[in-house]
PDB file of N, CA and C in Angstrom:
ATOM      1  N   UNK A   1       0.844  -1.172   0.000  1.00  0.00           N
ATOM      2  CA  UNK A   1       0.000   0.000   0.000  1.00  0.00           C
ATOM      3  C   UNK A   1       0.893   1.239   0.000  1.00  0.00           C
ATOM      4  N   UNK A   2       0.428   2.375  -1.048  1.00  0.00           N
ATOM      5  CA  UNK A   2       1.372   3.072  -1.035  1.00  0.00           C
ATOM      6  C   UNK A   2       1.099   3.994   0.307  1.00  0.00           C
ATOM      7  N   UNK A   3       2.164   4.905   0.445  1.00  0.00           N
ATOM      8  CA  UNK A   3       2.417   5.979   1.759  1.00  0.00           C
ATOM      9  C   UNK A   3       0.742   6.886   1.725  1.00  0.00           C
ATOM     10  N   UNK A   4       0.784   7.256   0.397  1.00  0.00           N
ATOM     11  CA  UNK A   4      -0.181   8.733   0.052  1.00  0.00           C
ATOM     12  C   UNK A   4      -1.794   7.959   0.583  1.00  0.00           C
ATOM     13  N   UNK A   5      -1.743   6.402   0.020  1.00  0.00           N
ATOM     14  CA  UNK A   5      -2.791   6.125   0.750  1.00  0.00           C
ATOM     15  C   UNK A   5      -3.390   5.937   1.556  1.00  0.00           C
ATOM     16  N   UNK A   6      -2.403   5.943   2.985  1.00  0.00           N
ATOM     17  CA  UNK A   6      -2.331   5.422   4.194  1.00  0.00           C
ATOM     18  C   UNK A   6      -2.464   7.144   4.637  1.00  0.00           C
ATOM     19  N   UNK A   7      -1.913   7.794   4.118  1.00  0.00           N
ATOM     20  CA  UNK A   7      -2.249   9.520   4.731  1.00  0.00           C
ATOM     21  C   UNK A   7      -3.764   9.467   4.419  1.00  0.00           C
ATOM     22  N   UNK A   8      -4.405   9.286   3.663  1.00  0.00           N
ATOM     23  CA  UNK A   8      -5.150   9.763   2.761  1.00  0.00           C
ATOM     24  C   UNK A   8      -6.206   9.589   3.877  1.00  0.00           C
ATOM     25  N   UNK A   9      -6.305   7.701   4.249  1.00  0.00           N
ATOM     26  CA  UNK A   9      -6.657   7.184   5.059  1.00  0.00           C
ATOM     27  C   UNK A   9      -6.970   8.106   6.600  1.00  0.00           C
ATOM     28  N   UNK A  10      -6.289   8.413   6.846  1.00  0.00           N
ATOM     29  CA  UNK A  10      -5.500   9.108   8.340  1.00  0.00           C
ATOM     30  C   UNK A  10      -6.593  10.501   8.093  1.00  0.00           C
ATOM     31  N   UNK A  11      -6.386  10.641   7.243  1.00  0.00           N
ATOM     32  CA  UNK A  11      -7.239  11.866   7.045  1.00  0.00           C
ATOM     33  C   UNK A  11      -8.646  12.037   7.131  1.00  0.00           C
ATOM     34  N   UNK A  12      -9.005  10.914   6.476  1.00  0.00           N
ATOM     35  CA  UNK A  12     -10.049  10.533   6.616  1.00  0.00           C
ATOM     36  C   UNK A  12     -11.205  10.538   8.327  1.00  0.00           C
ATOM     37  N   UNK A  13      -9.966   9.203   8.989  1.00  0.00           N
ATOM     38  CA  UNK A  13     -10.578   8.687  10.322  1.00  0.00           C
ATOM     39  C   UNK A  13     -10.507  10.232  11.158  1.00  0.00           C
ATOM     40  N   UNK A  14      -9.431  11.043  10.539  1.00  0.00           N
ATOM     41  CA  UNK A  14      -9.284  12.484  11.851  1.00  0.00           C
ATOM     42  C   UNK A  14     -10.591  13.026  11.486  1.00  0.00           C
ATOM     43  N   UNK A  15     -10.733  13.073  10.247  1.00  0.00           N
ATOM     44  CA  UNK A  15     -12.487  14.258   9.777  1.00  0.00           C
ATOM     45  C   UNK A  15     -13.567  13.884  10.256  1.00  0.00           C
ATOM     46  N   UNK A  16     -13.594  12.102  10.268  1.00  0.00           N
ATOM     47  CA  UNK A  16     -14.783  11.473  10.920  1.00  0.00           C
ATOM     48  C   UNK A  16     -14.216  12.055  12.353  1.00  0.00           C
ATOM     49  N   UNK A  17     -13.608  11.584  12.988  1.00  0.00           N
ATOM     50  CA  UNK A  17     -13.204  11.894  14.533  1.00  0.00           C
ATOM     51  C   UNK A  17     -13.846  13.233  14.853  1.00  0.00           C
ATOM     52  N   UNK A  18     -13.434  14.223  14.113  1.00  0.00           N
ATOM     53  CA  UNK A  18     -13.951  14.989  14.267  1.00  0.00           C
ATOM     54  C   UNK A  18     -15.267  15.789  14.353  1.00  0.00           C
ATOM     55  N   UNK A  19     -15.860  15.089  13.431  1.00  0.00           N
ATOM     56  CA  UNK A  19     -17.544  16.031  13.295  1.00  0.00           C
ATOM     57  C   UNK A  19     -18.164  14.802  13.799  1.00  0.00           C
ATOM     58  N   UNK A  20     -17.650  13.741  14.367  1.00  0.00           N
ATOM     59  CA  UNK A  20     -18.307  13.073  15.955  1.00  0.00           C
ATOM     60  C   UNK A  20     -18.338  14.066  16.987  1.00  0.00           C
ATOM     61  N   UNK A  21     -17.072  14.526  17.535  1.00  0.00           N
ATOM     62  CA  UNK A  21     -16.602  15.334  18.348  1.00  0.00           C
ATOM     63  C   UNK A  21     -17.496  16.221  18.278  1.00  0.00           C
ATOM     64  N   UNK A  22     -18.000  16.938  17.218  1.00  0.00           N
ATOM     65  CA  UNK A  22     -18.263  18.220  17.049  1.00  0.00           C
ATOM     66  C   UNK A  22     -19.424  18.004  17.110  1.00  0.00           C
ATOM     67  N   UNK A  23     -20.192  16.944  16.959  1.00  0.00           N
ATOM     68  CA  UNK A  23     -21.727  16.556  17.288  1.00  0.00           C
ATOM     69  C   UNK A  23     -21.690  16.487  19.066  1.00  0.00           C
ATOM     70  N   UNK A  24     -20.856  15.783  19.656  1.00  0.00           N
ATOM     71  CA  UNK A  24     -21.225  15.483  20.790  1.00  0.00           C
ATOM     72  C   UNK A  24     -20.608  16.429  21.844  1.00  0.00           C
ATOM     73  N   UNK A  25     -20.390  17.860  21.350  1.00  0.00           N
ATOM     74  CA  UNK A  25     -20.567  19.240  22.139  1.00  0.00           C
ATOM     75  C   UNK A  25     -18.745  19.160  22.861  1.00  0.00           C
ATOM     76  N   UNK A  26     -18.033  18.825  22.075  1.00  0.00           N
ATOM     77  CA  UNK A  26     -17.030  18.865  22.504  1.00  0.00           C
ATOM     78  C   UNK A  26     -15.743  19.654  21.288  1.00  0.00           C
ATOM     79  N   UNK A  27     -16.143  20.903  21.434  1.00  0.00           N
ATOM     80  CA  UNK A  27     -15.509  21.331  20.014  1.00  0.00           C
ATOM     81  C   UNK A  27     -14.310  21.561  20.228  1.00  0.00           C
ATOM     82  N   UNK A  28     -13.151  21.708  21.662  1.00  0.00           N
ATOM     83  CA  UNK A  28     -11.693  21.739  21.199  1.00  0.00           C
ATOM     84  C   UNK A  28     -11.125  20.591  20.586  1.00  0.00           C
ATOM     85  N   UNK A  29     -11.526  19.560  21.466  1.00  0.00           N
ATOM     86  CA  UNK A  29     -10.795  18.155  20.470  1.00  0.00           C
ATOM     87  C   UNK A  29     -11.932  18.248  18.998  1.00  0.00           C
ATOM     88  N   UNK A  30     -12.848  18.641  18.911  1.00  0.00           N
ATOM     89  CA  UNK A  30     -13.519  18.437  17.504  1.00  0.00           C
ATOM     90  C   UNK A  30     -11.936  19.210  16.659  1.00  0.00           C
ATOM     91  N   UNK A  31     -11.944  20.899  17.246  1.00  0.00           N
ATOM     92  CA  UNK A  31     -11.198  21.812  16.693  1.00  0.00           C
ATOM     93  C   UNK A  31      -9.654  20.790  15.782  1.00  0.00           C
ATOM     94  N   UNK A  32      -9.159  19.873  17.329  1.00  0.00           N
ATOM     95  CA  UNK A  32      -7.691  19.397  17.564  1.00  0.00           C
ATOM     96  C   UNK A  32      -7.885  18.348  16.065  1.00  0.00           C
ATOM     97  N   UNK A  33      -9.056  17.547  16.260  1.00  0.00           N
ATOM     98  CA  UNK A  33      -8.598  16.655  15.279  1.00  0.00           C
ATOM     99  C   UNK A  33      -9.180  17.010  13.786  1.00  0.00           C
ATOM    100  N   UNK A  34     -10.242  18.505  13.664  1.00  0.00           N
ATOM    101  CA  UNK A  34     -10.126  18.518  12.452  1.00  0.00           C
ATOM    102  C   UNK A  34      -8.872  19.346  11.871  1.00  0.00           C
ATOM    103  N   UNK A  35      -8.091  19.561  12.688  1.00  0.00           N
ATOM    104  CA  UNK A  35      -6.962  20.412  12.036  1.00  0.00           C
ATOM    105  C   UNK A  35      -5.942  19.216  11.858  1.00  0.00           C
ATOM    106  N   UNK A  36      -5.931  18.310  12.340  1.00  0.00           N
ATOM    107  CA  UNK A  36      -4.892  17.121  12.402  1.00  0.00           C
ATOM    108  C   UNK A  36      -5.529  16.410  10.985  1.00  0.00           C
ATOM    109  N   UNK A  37      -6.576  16.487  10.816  1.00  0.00           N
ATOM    110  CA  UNK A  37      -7.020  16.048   9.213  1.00  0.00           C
ATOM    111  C   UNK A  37      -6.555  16.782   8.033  1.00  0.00           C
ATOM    112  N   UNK A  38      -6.692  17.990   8.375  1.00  0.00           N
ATOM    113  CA  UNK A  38      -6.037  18.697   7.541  1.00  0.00           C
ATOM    114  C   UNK A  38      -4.312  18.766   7.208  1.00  0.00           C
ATOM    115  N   UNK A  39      -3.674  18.525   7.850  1.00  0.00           N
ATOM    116  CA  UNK A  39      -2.117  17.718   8.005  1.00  0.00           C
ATOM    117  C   UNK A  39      -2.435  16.627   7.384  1.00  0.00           C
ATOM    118  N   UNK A  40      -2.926  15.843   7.545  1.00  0.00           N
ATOM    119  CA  UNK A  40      -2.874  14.965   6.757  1.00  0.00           C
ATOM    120  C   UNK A  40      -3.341  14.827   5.510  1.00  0.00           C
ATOM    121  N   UNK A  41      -4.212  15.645   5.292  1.00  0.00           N
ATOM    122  CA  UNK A  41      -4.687  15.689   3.587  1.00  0.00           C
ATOM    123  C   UNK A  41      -3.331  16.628   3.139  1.00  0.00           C
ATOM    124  N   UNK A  42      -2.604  17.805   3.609  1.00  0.00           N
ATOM    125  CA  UNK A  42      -2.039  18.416   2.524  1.00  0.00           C
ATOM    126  C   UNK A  42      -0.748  17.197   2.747  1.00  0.00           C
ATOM    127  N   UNK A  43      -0.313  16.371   3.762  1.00  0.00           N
ATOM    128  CA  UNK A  43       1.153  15.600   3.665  1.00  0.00           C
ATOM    129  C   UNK A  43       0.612  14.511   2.312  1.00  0.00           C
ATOM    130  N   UNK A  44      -0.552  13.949   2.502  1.00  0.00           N
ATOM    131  CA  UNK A  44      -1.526  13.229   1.106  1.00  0.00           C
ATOM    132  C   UNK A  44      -0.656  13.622  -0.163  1.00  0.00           C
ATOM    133  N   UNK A  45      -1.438  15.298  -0.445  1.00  0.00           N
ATOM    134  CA  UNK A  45      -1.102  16.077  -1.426  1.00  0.00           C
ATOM    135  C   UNK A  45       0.209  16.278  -1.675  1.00  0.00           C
ATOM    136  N   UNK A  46       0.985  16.418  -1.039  1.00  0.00           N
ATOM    137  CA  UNK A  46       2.802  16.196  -0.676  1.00  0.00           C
ATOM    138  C   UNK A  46       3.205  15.038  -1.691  1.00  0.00           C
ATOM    139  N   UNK A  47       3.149  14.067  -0.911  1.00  0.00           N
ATOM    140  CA  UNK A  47       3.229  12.219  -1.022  1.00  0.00           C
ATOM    141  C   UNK A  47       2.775  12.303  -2.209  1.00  0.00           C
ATOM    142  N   UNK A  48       1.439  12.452  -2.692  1.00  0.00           N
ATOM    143  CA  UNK A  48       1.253  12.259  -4.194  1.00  0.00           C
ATOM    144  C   UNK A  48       1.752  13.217  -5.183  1.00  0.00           C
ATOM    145  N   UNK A  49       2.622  14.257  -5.084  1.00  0.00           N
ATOM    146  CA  UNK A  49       2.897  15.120  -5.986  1.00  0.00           C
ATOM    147  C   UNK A  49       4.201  14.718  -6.315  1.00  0.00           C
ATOM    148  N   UNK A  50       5.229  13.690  -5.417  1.00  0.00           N
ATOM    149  CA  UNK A  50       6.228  13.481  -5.232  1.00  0.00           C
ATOM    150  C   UNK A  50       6.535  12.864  -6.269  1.00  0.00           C
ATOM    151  N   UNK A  51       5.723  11.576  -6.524  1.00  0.00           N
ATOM    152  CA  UNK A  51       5.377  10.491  -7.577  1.00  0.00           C
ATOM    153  C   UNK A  51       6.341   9.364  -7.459  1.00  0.00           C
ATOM    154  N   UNK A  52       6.502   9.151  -6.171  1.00  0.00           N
ATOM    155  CA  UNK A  52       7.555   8.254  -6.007  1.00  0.00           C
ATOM    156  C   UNK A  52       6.809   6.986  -5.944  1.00  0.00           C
ATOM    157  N   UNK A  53       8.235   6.108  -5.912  1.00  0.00           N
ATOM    158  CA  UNK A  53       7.458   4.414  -5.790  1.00  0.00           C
ATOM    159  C   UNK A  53       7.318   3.789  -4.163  1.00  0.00           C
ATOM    160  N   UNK A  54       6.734   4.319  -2.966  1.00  0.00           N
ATOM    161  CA  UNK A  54       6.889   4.547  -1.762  1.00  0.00           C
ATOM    162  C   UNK A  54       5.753   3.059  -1.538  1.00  0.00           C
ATOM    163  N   UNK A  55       5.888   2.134  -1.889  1.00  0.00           N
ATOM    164  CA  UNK A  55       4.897   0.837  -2.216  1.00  0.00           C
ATOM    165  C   UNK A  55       5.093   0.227  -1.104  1.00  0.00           C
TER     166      UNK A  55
END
């Protein structure tokens, strides 16, 4: 599995994590992990611009 997909991934579970969080009235960690999603989508965008063979 490549790297970019495993970010991609990561990114994913932080956004869900988050607008759980953010449903259940707890918005600094909502805040903490939707910004930690966002790290991970632009390192994503990084990783895939690179075009390496990171397999």
């Amino acid at each position: 599995m490549k790297t970019s997909t495993i970010f991609a991934i990561c990114g994913i579970i932080c956004g869900l994590l988050s607008a759980m969080l953010g449903l259940t009235g707890k918005p600094w960690q909502a805040g903490l992990f939707g910004l930690a999603a966002g790290i991970w989508c632009i390192a994503t965008l990084i990783m895939d611009r690179r075009d390496g063979d990171d397999d």
